[in-house]
PDB file of N, CA and C in Angstrom:
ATOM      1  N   UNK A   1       1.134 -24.507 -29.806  1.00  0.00           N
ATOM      2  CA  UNK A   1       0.676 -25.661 -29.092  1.00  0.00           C
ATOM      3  C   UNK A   1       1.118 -25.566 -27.645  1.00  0.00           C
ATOM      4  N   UNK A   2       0.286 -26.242 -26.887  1.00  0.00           N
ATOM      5  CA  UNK A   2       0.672 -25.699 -25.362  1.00  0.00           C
ATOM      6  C   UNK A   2       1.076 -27.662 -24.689  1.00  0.00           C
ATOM      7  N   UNK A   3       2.445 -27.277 -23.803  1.00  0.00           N
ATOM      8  CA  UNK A   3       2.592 -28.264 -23.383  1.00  0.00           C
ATOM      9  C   UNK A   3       2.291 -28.580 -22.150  1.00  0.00           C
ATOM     10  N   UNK A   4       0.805 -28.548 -21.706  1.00  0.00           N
ATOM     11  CA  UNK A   4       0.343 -28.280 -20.372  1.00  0.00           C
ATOM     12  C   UNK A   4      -0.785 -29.950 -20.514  1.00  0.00           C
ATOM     13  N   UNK A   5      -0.041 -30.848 -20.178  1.00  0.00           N
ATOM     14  CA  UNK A   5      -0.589 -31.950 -19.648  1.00  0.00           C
ATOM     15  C   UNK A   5      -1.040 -32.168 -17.693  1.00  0.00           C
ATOM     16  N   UNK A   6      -2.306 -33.330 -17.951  1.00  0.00           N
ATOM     17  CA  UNK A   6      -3.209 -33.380 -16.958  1.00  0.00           C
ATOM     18  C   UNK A   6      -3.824 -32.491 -16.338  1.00  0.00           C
ATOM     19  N   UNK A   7      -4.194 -31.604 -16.886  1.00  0.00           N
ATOM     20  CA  UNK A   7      -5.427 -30.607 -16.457  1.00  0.00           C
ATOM     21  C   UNK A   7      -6.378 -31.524 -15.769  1.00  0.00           C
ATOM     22  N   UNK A   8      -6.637 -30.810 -14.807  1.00  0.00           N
ATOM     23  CA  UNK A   8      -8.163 -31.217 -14.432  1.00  0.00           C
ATOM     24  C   UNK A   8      -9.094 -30.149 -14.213  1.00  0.00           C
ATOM     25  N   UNK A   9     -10.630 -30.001 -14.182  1.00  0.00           N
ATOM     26  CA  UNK A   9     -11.292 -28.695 -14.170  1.00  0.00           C
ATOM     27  C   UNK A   9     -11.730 -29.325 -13.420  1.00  0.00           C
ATOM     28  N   UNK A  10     -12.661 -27.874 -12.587  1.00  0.00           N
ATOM     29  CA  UNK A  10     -13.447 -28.241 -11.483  1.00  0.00           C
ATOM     30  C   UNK A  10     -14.254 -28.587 -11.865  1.00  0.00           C
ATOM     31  N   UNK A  11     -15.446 -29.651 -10.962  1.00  0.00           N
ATOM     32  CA  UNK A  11     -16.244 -29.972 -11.626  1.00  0.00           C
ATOM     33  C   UNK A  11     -17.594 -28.282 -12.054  1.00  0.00           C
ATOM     34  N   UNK A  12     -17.514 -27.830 -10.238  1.00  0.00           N
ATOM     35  CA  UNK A  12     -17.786 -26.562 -11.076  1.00  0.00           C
ATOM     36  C   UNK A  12     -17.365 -25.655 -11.209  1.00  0.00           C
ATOM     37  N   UNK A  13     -18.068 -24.510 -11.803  1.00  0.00           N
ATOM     38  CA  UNK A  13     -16.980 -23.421 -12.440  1.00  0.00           C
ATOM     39  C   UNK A  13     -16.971 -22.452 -10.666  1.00  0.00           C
ATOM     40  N   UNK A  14     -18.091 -22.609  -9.983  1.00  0.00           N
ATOM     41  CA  UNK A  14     -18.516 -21.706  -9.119  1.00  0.00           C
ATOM     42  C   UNK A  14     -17.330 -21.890  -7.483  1.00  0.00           C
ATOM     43  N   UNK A  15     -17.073 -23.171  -7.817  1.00  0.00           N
ATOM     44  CA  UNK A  15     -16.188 -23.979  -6.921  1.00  0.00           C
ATOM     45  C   UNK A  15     -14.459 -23.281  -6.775  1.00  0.00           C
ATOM     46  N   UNK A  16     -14.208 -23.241  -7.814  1.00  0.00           N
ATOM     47  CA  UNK A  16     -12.836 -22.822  -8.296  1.00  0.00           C
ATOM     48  C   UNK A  16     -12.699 -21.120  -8.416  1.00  0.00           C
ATOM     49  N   UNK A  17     -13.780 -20.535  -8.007  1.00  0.00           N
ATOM     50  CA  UNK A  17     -13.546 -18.898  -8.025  1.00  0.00           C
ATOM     51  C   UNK A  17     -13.820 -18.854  -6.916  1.00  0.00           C
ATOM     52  N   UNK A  18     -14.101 -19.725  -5.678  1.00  0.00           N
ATOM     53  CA  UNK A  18     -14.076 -19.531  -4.321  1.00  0.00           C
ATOM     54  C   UNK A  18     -12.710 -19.215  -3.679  1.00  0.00           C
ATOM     55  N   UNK A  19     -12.901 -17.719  -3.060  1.00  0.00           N
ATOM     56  CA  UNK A  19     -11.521 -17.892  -2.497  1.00  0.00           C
ATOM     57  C   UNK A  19     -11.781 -17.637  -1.228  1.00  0.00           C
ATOM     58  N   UNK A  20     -10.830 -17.541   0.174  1.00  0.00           N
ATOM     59  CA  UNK A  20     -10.719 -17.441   1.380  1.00  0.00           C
ATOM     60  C   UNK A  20      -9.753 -16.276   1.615  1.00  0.00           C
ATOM     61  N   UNK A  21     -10.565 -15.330   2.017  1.00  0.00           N
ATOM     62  CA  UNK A  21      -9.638 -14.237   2.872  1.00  0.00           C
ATOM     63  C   UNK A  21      -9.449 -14.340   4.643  1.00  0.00           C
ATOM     64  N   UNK A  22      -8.736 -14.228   4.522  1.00  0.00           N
ATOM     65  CA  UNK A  22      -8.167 -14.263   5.971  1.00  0.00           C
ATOM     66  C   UNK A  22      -8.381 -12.755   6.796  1.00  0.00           C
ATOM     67  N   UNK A  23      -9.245 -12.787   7.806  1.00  0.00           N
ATOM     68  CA  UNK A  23      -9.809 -11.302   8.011  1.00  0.00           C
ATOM     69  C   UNK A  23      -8.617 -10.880   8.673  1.00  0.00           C
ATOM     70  N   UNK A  24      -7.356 -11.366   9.707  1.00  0.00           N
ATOM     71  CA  UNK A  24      -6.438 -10.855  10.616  1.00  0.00           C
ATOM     72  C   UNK A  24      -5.674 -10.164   9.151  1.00  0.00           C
ATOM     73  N   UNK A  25      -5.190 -10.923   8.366  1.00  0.00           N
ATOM     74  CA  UNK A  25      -4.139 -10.510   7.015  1.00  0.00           C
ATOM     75  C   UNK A  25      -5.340  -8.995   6.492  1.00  0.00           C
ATOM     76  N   UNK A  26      -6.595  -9.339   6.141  1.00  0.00           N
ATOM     77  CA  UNK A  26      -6.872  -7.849   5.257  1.00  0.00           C
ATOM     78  C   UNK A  26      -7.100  -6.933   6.598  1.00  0.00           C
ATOM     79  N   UNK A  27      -7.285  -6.945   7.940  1.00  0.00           N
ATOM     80  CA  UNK A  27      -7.135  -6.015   8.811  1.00  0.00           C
ATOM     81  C   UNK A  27      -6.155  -5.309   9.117  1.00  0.00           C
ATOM     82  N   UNK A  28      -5.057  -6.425   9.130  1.00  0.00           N
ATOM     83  CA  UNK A  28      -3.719  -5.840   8.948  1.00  0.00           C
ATOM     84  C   UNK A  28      -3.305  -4.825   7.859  1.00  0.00           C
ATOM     85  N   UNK A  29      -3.919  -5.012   6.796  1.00  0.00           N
ATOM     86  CA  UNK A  29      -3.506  -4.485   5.641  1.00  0.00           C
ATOM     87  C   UNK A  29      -4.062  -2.933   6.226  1.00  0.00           C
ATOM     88  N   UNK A  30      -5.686  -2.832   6.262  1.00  0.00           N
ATOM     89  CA  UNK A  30      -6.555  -1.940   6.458  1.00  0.00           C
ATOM     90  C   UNK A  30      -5.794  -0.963   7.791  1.00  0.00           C
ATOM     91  N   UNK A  31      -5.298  -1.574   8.819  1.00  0.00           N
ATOM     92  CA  UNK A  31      -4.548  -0.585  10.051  1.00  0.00           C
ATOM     93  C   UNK A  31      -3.686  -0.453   9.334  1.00  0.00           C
ATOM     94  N   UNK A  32      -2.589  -0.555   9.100  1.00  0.00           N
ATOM     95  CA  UNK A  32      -1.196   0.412   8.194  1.00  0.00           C
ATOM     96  C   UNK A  32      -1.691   1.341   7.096  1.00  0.00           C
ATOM     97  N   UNK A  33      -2.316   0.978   6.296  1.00  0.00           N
ATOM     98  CA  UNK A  33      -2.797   1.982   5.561  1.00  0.00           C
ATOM     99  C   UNK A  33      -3.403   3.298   6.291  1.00  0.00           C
ATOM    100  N   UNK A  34      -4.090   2.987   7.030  1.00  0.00           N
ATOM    101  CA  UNK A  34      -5.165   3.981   7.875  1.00  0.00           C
ATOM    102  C   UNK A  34      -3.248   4.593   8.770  1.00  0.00           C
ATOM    103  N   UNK A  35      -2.223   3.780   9.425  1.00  0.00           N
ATOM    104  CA  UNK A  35      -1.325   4.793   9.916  1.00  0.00           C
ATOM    105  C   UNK A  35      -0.294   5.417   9.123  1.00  0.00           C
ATOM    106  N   UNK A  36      -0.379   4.883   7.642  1.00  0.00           N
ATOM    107  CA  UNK A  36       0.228   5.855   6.732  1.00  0.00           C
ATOM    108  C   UNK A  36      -0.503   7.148   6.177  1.00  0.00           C
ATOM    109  N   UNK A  37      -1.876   6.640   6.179  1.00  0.00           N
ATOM    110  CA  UNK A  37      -2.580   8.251   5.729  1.00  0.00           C
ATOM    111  C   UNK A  37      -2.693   9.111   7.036  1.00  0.00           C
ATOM    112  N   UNK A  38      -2.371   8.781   8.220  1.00  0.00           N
ATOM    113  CA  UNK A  38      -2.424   9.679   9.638  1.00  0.00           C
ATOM    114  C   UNK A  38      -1.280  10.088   9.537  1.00  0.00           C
ATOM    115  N   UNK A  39      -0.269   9.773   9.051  1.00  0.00           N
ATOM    116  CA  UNK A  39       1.601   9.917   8.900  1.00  0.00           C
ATOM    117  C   UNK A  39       1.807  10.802   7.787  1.00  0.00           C
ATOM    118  N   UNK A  40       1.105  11.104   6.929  1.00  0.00           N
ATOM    119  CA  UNK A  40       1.294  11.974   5.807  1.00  0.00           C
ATOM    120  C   UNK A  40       1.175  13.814   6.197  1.00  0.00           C
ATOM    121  N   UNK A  41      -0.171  13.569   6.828  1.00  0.00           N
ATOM    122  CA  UNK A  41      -0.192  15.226   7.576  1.00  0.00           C
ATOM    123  C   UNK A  41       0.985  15.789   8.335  1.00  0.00           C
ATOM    124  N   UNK A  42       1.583  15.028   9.083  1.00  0.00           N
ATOM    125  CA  UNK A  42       3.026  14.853   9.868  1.00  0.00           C
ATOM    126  C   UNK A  42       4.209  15.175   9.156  1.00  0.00           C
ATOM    127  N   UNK A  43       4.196  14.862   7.616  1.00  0.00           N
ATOM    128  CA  UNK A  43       5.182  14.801   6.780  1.00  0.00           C
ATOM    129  C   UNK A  43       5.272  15.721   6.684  1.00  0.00           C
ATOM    130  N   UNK A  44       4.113  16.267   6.194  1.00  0.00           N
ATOM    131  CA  UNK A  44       3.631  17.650   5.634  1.00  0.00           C
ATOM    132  C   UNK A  44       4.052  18.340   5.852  1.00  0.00           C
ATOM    133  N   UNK A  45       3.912  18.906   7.557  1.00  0.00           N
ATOM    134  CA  UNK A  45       3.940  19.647   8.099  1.00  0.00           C
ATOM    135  C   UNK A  45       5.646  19.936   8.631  1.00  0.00           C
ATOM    136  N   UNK A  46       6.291  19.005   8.624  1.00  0.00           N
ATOM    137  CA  UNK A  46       7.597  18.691   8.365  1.00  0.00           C
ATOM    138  C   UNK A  46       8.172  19.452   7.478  1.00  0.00           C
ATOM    139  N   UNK A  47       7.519  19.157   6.257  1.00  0.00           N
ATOM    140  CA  UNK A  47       8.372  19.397   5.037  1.00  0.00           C
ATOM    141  C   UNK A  47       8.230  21.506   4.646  1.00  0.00           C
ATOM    142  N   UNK A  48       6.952  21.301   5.482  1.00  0.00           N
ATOM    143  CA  UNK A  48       6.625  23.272   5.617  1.00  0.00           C
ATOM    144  C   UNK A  48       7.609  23.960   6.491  1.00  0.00           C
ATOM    145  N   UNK A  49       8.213  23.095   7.331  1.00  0.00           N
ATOM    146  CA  UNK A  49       9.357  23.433   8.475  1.00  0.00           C
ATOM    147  C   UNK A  49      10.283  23.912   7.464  1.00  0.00           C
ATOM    148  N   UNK A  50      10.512  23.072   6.873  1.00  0.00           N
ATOM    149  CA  UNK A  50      12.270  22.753   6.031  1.00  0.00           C
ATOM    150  C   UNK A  50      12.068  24.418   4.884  1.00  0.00           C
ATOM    151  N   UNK A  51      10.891  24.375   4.257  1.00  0.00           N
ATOM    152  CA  UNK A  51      10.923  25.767   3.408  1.00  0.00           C
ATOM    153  C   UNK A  51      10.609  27.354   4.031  1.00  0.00           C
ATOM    154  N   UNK A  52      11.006  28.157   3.220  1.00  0.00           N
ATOM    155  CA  UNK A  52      10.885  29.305   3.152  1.00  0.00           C
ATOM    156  C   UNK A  52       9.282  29.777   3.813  1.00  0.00           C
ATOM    157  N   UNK A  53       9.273  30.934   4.544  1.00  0.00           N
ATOM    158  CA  UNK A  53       7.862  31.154   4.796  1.00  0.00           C
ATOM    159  C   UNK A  53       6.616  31.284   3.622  1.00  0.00           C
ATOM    160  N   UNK A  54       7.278  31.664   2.797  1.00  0.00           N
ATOM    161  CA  UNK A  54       6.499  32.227   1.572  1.00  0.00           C
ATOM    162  C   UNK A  54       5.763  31.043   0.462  1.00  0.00           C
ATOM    163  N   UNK A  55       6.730  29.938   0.872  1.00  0.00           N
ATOM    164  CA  UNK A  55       6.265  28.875   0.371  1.00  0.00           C
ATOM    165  C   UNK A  55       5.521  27.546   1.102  1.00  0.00           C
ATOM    166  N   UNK A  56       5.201  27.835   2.595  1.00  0.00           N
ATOM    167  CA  UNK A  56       4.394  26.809   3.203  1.00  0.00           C
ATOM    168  C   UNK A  56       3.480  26.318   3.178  1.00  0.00           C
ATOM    169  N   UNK A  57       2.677  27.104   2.584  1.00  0.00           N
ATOM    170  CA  UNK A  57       1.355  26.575   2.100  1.00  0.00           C
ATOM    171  C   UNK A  57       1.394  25.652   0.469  1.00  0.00           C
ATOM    172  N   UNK A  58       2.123  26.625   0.016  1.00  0.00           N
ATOM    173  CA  UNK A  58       2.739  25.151  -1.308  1.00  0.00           C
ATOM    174  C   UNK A  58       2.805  23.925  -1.221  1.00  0.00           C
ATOM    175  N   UNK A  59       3.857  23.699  -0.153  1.00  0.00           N
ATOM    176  CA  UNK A  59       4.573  22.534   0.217  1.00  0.00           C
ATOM    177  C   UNK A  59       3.539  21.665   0.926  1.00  0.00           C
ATOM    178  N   UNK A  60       2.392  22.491   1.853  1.00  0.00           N
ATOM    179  CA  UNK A  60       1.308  21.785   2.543  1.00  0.00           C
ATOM    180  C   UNK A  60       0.323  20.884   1.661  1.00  0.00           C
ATOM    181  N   UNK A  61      -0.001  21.905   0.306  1.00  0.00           N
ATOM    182  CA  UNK A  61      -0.656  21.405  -0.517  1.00  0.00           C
ATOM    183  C   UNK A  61      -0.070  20.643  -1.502  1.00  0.00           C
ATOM    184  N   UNK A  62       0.475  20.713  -2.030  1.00  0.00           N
ATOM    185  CA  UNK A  62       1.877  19.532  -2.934  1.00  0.00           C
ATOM    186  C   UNK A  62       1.526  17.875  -1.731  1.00  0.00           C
ATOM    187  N   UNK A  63       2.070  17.984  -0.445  1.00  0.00           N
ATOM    188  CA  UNK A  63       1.857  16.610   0.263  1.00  0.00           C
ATOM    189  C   UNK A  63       0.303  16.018   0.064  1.00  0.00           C
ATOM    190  N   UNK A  64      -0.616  17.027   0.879  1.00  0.00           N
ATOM    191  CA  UNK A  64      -1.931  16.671   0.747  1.00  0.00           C
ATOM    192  C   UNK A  64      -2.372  16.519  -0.668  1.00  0.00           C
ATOM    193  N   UNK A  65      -1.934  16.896  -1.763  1.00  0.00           N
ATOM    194  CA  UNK A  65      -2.608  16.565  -3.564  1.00  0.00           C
ATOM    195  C   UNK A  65      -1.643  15.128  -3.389  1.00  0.00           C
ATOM    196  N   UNK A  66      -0.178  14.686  -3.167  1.00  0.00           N
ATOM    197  CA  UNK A  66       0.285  13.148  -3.282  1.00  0.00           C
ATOM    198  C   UNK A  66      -0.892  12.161  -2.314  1.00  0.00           C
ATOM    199  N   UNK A  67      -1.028  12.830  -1.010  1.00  0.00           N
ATOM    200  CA  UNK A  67      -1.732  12.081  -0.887  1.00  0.00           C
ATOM    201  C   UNK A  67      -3.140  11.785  -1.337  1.00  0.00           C
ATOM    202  N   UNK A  68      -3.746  12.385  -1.487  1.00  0.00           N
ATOM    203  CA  UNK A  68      -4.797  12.349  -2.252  1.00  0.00           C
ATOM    204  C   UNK A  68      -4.801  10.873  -3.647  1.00  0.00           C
ATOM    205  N   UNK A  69      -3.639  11.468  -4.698  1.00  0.00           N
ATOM    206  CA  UNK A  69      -3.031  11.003  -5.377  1.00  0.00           C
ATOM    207  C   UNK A  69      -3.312   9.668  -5.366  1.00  0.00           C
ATOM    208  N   UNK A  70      -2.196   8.982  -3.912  1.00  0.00           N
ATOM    209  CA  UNK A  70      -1.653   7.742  -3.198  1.00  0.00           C
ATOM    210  C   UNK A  70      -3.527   7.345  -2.898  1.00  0.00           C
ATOM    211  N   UNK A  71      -4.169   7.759  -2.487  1.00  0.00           N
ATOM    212  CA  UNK A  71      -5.535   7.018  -2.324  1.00  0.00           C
ATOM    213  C   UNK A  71      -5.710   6.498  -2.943  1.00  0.00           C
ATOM    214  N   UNK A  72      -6.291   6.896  -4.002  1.00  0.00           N
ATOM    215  CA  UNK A  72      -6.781   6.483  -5.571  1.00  0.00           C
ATOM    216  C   UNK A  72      -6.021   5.726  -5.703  1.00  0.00           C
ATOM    217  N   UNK A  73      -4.572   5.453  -6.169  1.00  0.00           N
ATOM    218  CA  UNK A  73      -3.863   4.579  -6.069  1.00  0.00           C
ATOM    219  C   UNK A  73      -3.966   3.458  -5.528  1.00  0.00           C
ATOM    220  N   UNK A  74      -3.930   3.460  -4.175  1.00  0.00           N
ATOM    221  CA  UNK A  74      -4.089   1.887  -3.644  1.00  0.00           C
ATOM    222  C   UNK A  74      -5.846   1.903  -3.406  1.00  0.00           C
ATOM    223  N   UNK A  75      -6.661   2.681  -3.966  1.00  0.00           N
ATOM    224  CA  UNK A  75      -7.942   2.206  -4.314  1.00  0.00           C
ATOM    225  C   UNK A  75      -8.166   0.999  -4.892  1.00  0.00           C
ATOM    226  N   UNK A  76      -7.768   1.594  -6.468  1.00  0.00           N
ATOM    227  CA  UNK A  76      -7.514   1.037  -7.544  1.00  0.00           C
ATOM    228  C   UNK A  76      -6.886  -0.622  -7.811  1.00  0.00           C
ATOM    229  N   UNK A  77      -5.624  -0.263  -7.225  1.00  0.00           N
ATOM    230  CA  UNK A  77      -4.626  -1.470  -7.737  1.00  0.00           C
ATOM    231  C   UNK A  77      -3.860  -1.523  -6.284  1.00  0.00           C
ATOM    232  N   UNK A  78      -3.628  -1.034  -5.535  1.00  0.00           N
ATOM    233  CA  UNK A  78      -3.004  -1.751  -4.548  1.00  0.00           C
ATOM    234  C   UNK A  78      -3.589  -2.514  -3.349  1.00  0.00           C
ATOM    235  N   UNK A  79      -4.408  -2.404  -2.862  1.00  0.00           N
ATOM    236  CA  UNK A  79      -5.412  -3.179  -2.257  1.00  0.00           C
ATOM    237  C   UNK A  79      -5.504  -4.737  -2.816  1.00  0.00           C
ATOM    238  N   UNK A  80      -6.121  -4.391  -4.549  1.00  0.00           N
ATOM    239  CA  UNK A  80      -6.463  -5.725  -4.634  1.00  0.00           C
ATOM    240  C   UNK A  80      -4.944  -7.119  -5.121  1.00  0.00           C
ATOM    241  N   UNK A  81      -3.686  -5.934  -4.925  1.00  0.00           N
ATOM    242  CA  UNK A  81      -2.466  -6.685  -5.166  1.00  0.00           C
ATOM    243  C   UNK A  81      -2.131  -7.464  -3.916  1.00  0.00           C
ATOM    244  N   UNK A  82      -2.484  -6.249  -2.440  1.00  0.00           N
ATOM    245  CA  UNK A  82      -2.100  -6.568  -1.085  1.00  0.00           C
ATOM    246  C   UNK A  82      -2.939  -7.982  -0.605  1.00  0.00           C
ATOM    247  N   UNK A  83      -4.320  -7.962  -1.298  1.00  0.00           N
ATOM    248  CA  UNK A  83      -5.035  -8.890  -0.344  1.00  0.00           C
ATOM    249  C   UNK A  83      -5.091 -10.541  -1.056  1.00  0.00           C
ATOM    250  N   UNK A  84      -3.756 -10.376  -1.903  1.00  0.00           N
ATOM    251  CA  UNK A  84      -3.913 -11.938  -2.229  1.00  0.00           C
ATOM    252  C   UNK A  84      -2.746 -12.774  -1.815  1.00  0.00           C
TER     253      UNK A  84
END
Protein backbone atom coordinates (compact mmCIF):
# COMPACT_ATOMS: atom_id res chain seq x y z
CA UNK A 1 0.00 0.00 0.00
CA UNK A 2 1.44 3.34 -0.83
CA UNK A 3 1.31 6.23 1.57
CA UNK A 4 1.29 8.96 -1.02
CA UNK A 5 -1.67 11.29 -0.22
CA UNK A 6 -3.07 14.38 -2.37
CA UNK A 7 -1.96 13.60 -5.69
CA UNK A 8 -3.07 15.73 -8.18
CA UNK A 9 -2.73 14.87 -12.10
CA UNK A 10 -2.47 17.09 -14.76
CA UNK A 11 -5.30 17.80 -16.27
CA UNK A 12 -3.34 16.77 -19.34
CA UNK A 13 -1.09 14.11 -19.84
CA UNK A 14 0.69 16.31 -22.72
CA UNK A 15 1.08 19.26 -20.16
CA UNK A 16 3.19 17.46 -17.56
CA UNK A 17 5.87 15.92 -20.10
CA UNK A 18 6.57 19.52 -21.09
CA UNK A 19 9.87 20.35 -20.12
CA UNK A 20 12.16 23.59 -20.53
CA UNK A 21 15.73 23.44 -21.49
CA UNK A 22 17.71 26.18 -20.93
CA UNK A 23 19.87 26.68 -24.21
CA UNK A 24 23.02 28.74 -22.15
CA UNK A 25 23.07 25.34 -19.55
CA UNK A 26 22.94 22.61 -22.74
CA UNK A 27 25.58 24.94 -24.65
CA UNK A 28 27.57 24.92 -21.86
CA UNK A 29 27.40 21.36 -21.57
CA UNK A 30 28.02 20.98 -25.56
CA UNK A 31 31.51 23.53 -25.33
CA UNK A 32 33.30 21.37 -22.54
CA UNK A 33 32.60 18.33 -24.04
CA UNK A 34 33.76 19.53 -27.54
CA UNK A 35 37.21 20.91 -25.13
CA UNK A 36 37.57 17.56 -23.59
CA UNK A 37 37.49 15.63 -26.89
CA UNK A 38 40.19 18.46 -28.33
CA UNK A 39 42.21 17.62 -24.86
CA UNK A 40 42.37 13.94 -25.40
CA UNK A 41 44.72 14.06 -28.62
CA UNK A 42 47.05 16.21 -26.23
CA UNK A 43 46.93 13.45 -23.68
CA UNK A 44 47.80 11.16 -26.09
CA UNK A 45 50.44 12.44 -27.35
CA UNK A 46 51.76 13.05 -23.85
CA UNK A 47 51.39 9.75 -22.77
CA UNK A 48 53.60 8.54 -26.23
CA UNK A 49 56.30 10.96 -24.64
CA UNK A 50 56.36 9.04 -21.29
CA UNK A 51 56.88 5.36 -23.28
CA UNK A 52 59.42 3.52 -24.94
CA UNK A 53 59.86 4.20 -28.76
CA UNK A 54 58.67 0.86 -29.70
CA UNK A 55 55.56 1.32 -28.02
CA UNK A 56 54.13 4.81 -29.27
CA UNK A 57 51.91 3.99 -31.48
CA UNK A 58 50.23 1.58 -28.85
CA UNK A 59 49.84 4.10 -26.39
CA UNK A 60 48.46 6.57 -29.33
CA UNK A 61 45.93 4.05 -30.12
CA UNK A 62 44.91 2.71 -26.53
CA UNK A 63 43.96 6.88 -25.88
CA UNK A 64 42.20 7.35 -29.23
CA UNK A 65 40.06 3.57 -28.77
CA UNK A 66 39.13 5.33 -24.75
CA UNK A 67 38.21 7.98 -26.50
CA UNK A 68 36.25 6.70 -28.91
CA UNK A 69 34.94 4.50 -26.06
CA UNK A 70 34.08 7.90 -23.83
CA UNK A 71 31.83 9.07 -26.98
CA UNK A 72 29.49 6.44 -27.04
CA UNK A 73 29.40 6.82 -23.54
CA UNK A 74 28.22 10.20 -23.00
CA UNK A 75 26.15 9.53 -26.27
CA UNK A 76 24.23 7.18 -24.61
CA UNK A 77 23.79 8.10 -20.92
CA UNK A 78 25.70 11.04 -20.13
CA UNK A 79 24.25 13.77 -22.02
CA UNK A 80 20.85 12.83 -21.15
CA UNK A 81 22.03 12.72 -17.18
CA UNK A 82 23.92 16.30 -17.85
CA UNK A 83 20.92 18.06 -19.40
CA UNK A 84 18.48 17.75 -16.57
Amino acid sequence: MSNITNVTLAPNATEAAKVVFDTGDTAWILVSTALVMVMIPGLAFFYAGMVHRKNVVATLYQSMICLGVVMIQWWFWGYSLGKN
